[in-house]
Protein backbone atom coordinates (compact mmCIF):
# COMPACT_ATOMS: atom_id res chain seq x y z
CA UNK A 1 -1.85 -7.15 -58.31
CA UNK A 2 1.24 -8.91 -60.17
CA UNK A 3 0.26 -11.33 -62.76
CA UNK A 4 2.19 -14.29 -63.81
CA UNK A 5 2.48 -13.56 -67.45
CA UNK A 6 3.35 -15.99 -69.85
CA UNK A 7 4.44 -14.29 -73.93
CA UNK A 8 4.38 -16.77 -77.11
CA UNK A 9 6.77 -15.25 -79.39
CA UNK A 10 9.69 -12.78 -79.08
CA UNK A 11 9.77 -10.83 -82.14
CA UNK A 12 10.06 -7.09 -81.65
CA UNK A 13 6.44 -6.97 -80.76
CA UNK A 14 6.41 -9.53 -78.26
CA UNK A 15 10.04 -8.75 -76.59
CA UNK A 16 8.56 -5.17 -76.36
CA UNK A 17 5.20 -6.11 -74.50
CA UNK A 18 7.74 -8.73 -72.46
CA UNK A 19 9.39 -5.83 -71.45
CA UNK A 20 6.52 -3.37 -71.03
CA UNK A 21 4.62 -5.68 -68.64
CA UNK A 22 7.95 -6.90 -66.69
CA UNK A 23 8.53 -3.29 -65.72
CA UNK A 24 5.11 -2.98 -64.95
CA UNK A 25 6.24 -5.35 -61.86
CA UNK A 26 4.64 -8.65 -63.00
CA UNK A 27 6.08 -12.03 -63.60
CA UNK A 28 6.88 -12.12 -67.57
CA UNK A 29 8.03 -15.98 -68.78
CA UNK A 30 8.49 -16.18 -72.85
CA UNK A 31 9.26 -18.54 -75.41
CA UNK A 32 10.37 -17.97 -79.04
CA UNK A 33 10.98 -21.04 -81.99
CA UNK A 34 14.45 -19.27 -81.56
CA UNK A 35 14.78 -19.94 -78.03
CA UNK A 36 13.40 -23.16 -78.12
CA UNK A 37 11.85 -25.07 -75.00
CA UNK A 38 8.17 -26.08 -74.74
CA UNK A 39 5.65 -23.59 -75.29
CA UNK A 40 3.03 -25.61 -73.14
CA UNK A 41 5.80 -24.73 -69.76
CA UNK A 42 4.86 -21.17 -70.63
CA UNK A 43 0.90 -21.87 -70.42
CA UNK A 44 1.07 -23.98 -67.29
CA UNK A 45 0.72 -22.02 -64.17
CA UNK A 46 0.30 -18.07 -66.25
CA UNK A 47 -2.38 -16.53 -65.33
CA UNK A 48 -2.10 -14.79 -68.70
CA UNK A 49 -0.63 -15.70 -71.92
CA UNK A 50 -0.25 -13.44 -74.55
CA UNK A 51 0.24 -14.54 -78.30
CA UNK A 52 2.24 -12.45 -80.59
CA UNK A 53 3.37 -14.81 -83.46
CA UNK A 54 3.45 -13.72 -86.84
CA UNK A 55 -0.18 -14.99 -88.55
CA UNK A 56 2.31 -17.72 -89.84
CA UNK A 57 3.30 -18.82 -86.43
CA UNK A 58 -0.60 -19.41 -85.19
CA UNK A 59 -1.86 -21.52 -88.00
CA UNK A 60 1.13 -23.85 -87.20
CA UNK A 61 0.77 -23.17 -83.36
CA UNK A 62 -2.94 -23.21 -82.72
CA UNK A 63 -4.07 -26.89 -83.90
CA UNK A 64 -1.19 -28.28 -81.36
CA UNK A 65 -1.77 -25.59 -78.38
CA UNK A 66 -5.18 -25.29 -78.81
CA UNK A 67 -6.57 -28.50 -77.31
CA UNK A 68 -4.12 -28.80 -74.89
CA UNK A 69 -4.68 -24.86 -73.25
CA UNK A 70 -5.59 -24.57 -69.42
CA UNK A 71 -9.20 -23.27 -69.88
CA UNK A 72 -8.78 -21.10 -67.19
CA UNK A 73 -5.98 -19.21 -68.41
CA UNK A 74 -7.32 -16.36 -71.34
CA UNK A 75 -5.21 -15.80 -74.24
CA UNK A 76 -4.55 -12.25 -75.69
CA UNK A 77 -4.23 -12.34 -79.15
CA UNK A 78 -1.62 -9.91 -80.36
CA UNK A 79 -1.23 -11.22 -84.37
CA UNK A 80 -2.47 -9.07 -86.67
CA UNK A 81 -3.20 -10.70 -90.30
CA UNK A 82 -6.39 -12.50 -92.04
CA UNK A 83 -4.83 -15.69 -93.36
CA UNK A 84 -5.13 -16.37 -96.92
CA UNK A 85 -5.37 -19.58 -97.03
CA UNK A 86 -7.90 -20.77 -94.70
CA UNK A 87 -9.05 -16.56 -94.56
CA UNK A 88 -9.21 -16.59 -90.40
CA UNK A 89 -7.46 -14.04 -87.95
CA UNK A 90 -5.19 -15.02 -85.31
CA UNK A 91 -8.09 -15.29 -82.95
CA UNK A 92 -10.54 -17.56 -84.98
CA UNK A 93 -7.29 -19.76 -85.74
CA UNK A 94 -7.43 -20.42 -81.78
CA UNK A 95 -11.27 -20.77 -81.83
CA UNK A 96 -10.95 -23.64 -84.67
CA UNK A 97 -8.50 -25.21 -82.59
CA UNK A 98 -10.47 -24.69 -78.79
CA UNK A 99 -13.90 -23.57 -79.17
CA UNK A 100 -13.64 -23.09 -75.06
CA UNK A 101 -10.89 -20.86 -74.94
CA UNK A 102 -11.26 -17.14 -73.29
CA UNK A 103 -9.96 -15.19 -75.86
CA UNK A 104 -9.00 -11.22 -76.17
CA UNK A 105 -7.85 -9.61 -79.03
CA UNK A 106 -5.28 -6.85 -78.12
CA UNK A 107 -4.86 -4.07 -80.87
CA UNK A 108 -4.03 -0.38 -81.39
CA UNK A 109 -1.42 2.53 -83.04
CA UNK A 110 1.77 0.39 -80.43
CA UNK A 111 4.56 0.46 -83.08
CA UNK A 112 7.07 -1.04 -81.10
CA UNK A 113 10.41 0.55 -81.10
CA UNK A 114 8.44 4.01 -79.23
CA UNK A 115 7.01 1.55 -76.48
CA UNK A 116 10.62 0.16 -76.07
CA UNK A 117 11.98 3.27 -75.63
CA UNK A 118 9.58 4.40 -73.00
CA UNK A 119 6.77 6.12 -75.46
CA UNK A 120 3.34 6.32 -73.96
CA UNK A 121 0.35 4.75 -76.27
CA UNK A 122 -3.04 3.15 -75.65
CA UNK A 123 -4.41 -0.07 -76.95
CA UNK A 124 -8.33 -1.85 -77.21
CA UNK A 125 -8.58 -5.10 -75.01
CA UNK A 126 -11.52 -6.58 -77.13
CA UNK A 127 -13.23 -9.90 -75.90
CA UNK A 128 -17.01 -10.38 -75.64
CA UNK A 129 -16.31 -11.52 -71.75
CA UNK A 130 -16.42 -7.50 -70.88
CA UNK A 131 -16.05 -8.76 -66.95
CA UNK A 132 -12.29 -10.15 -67.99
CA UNK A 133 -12.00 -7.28 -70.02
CA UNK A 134 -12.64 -4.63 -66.97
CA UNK A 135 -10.40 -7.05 -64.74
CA UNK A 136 -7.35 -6.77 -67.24
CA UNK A 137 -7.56 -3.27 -67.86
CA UNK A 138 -7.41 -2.65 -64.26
CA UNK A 139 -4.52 -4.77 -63.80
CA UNK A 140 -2.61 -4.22 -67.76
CA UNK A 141 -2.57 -0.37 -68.02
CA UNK A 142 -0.10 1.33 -66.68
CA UNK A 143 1.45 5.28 -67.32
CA UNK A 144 3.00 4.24 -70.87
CA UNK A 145 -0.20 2.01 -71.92
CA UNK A 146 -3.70 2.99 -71.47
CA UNK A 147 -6.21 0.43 -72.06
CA UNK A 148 -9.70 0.73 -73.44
CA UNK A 149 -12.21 -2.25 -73.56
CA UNK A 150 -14.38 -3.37 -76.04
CA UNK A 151 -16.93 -6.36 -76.84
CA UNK A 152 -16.55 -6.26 -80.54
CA UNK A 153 -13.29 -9.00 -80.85
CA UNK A 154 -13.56 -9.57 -84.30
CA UNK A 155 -14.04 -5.76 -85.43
CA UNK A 156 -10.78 -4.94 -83.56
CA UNK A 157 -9.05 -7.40 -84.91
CA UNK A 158 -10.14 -7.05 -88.91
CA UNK A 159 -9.32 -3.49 -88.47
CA UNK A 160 -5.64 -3.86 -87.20
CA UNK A 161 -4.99 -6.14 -90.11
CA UNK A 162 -6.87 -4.59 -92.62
CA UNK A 163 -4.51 -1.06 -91.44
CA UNK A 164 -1.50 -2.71 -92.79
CA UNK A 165 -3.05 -2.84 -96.17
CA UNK A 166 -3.56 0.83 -95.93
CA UNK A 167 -0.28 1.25 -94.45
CA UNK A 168 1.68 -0.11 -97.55
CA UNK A 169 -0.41 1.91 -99.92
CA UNK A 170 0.34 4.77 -98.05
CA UNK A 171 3.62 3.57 -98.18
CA UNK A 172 3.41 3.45 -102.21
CA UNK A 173 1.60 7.45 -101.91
CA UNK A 174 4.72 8.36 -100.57
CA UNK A 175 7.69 6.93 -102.54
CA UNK A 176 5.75 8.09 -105.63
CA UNK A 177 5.86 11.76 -104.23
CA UNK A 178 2.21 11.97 -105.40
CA UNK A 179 1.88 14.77 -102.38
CA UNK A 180 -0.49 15.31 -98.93
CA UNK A 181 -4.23 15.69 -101.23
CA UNK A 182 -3.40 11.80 -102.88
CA UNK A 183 -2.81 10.62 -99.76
CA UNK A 184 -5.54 12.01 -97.77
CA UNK A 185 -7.75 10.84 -100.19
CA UNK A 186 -5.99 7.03 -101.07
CA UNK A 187 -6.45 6.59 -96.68
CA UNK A 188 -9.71 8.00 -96.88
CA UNK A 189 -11.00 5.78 -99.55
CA UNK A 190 -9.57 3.47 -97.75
CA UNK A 191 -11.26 3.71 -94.57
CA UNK A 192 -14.49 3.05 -96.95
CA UNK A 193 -12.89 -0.12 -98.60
CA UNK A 194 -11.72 -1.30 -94.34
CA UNK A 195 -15.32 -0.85 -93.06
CA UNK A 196 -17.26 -2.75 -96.04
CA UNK A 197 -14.89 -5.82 -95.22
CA UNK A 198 -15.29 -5.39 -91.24
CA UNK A 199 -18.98 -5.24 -92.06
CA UNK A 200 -19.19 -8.31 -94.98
CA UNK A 201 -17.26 -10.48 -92.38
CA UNK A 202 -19.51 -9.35 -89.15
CA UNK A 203 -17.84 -7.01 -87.14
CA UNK A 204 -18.85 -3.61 -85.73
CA UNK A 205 -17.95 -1.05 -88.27
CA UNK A 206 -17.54 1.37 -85.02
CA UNK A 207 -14.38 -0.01 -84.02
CA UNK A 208 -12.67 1.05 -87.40
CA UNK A 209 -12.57 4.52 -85.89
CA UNK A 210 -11.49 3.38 -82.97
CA UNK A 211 -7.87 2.65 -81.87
CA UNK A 212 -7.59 -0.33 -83.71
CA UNK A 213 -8.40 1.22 -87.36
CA UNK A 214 -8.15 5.06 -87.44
CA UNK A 215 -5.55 5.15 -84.71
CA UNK A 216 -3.63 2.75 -85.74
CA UNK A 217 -3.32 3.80 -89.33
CA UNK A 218 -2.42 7.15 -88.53
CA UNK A 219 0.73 5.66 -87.20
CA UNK A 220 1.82 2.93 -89.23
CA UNK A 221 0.38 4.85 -92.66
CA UNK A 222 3.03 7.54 -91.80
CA UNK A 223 6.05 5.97 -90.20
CA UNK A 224 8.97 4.75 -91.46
CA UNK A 225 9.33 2.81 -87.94
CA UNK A 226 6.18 0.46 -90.14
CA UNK A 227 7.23 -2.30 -91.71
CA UNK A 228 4.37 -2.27 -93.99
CA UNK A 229 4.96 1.49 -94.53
CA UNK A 230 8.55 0.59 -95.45
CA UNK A 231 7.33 -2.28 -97.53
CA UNK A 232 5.24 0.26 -99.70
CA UNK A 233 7.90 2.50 -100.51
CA UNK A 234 10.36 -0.22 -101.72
CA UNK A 235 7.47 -1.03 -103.80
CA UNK A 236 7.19 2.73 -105.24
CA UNK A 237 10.86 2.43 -105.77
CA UNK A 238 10.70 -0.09 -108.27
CA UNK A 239 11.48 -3.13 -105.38
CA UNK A 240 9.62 -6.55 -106.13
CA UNK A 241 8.26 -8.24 -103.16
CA UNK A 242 10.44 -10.27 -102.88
CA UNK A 243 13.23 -7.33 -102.55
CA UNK A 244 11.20 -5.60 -100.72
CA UNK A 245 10.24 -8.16 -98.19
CA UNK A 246 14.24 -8.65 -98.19
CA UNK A 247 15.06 -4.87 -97.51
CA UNK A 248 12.83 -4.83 -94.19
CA UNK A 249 13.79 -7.59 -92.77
CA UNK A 250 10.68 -8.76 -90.76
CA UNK A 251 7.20 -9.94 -91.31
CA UNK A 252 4.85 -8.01 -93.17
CA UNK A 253 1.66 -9.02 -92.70
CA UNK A 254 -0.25 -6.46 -94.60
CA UNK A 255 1.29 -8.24 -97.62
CA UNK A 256 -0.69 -11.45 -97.13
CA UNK A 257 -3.69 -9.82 -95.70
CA UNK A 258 -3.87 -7.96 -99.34
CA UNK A 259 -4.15 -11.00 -100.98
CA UNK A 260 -6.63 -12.45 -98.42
CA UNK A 261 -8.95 -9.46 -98.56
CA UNK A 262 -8.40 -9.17 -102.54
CA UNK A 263 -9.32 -12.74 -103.06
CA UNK A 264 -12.29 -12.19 -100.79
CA UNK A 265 -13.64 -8.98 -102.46
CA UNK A 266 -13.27 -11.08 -106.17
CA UNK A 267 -15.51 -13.97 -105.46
CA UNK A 268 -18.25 -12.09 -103.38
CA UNK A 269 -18.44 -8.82 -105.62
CA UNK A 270 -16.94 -6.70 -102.65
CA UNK A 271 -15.52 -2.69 -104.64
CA UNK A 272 -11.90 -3.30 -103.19
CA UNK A 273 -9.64 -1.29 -105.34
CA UNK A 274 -7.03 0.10 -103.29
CA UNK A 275 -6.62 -3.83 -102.07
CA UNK A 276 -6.49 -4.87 -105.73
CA UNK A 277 -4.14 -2.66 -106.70
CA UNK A 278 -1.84 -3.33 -103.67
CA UNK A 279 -2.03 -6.87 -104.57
CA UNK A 280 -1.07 -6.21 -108.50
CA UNK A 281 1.86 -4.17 -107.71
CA UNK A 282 3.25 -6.25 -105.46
CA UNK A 283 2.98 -9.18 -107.50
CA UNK A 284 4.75 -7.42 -110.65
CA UNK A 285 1.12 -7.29 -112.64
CA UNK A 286 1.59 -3.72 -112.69
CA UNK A 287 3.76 -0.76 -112.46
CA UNK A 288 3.31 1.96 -109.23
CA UNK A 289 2.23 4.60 -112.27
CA UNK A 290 -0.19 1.99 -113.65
CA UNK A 291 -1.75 1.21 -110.31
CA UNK A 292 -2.41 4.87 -109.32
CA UNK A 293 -3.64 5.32 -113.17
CA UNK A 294 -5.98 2.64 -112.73
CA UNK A 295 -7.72 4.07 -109.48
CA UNK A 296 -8.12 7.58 -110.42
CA UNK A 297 -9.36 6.11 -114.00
CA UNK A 298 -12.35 4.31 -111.97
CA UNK A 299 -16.31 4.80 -113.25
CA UNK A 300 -17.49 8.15 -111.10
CA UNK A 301 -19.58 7.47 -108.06
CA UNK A 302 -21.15 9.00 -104.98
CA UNK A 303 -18.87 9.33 -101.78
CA UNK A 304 -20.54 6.57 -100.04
CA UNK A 305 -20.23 4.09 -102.88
């Protein structure tokens, strides 16, 4: 069954799932702050309408959308960030805004350049409306994009934002040549520091080794097609953020999420290291030598601490 499809934001992730879907034989309509127009046109008379703003994009977007959303039309959150600021995802900016929204979170390993050229991946379609979420798998997947469904929204989407964190310190691993043991061990430790946020802030620690968290940072943690991979080795190379930021030329939301999670893990107690340490380097408070010193200098402790 074609879809009427409407697509908030054409960076490279949303031009690619534009194009994904359109090929897919269903009726894609789009608008960008580039391409101007009024995003409400794009709402009215979709049958779907996915979201793939930068995090920066919602908070401004959501509080004017929000109230004035067709209730019957769901929105797919594709925005992957925790906010810190107000310390919300993509989807609980929407919530804030419209409580009655039907909401899906839409995460997973998709860097985009391989799905624009034709690359096959999967993806989690998370909402806790699993009926919606069996009707647009049915009608979403296709050869290139499989589609699994889950009813844990939030766990989904901490874990494809708290990824990118991972991502740039894998990023860091590599530019400082520290070799494949470091890194196996900086991702595993990480995967410990991901699931005591996902669990602090209430979601299923199960979906971290899902798609959204183990799959996904298996991709971006080793790819130079990441922007938050690419952001970590500017950062190894001596690169402030700023510089860095500069040199990849797009949104890096893992950046921001750092600082979110960082702030987080300070005022509640939360063992965040890796997080920490992201955050330092990146804001000059530190060297890349001092922030791998400092980790491997930490107070011994058992594997699950």
């Amino acid at each position: 069954m074609s879809l009427a499809i409407g697509v908030l934001g054409l960076g490279a992730w949303g031009h690619t799932l534009a194009g994904l879907f359109e090929r897919q034989g269903h009726r894609v309509r789009s608008w960008s702050r580039r391409s101007g127009g009024d995003p409400v046109a794009v709402i009215q008379g979709s049958d779907l309408v996915l979201v793939a703003l930068a995090l920066d994009g919602v908070k401004q977007l959501a509080p004017e959308l929000g109230p004035r959303w067709d209730q019957q039309v769901p929105l797919v959150s594709c925005s992957k960030g925790l906010d810190p600021e107000c310390q919300r995802t993509a989807s609980q900016m929407w919530n804030v805004a419209n409580p009655e929204l039907r909401l899906l979170v839409l995460s997973g390993p998709n860097l985009a350049s391989e799905l624009a050229q034709g690359c096959p991946a999967a993806s989690v379609l998370a909402s806790q409306d699993q009926p919606l979420v069996e009707q647009l798998q049915r009608q979403l997947s296709s050869d290139q994009l499989r589609l699994y469904g889950s009813d844990d929204p939030l766990g989904v989407e901490l874990a494809g934002a708290l990824k990118n964190v991972m991502a740039i310190a894998g990023g860091i691993c590599d530019g400082l040549q520290l070799g494949a043991n470091a890194k196996a061990s900086l991702l595993c430790r990480g995967m410990a520091e991901m699931s005591l946020v996902i669990q602090q802030l209430g979601g299923d620690q199960a979906s971290l080794y899902g798609l959204a968290g183990l799959g996904d940072l298996l991709a971006t943690a080793n790819s130079p097609l990441s922007r938050n991979y690419r952001f970590g080795l500017a950062l190894a190379g001596g690169q402030t953020a700023p510089e860095a930021l500069m040199g990849v030329g797009a949104t890096v939301e893992g950046y921001k999420t750092a600082q979110a999670v960082a702030g987080m893990g300070q005022r509640h107690g939360w063992a965040l290291p890796i997080c920490q340490q992201v955050v330092a380097l990146a804001e000059g408070r530190c060297s890349p030598k001092e922030a791998v010193h400092a980790l491997m200098q930490r107070s011994l402790r058992g594997e699950q601490g």
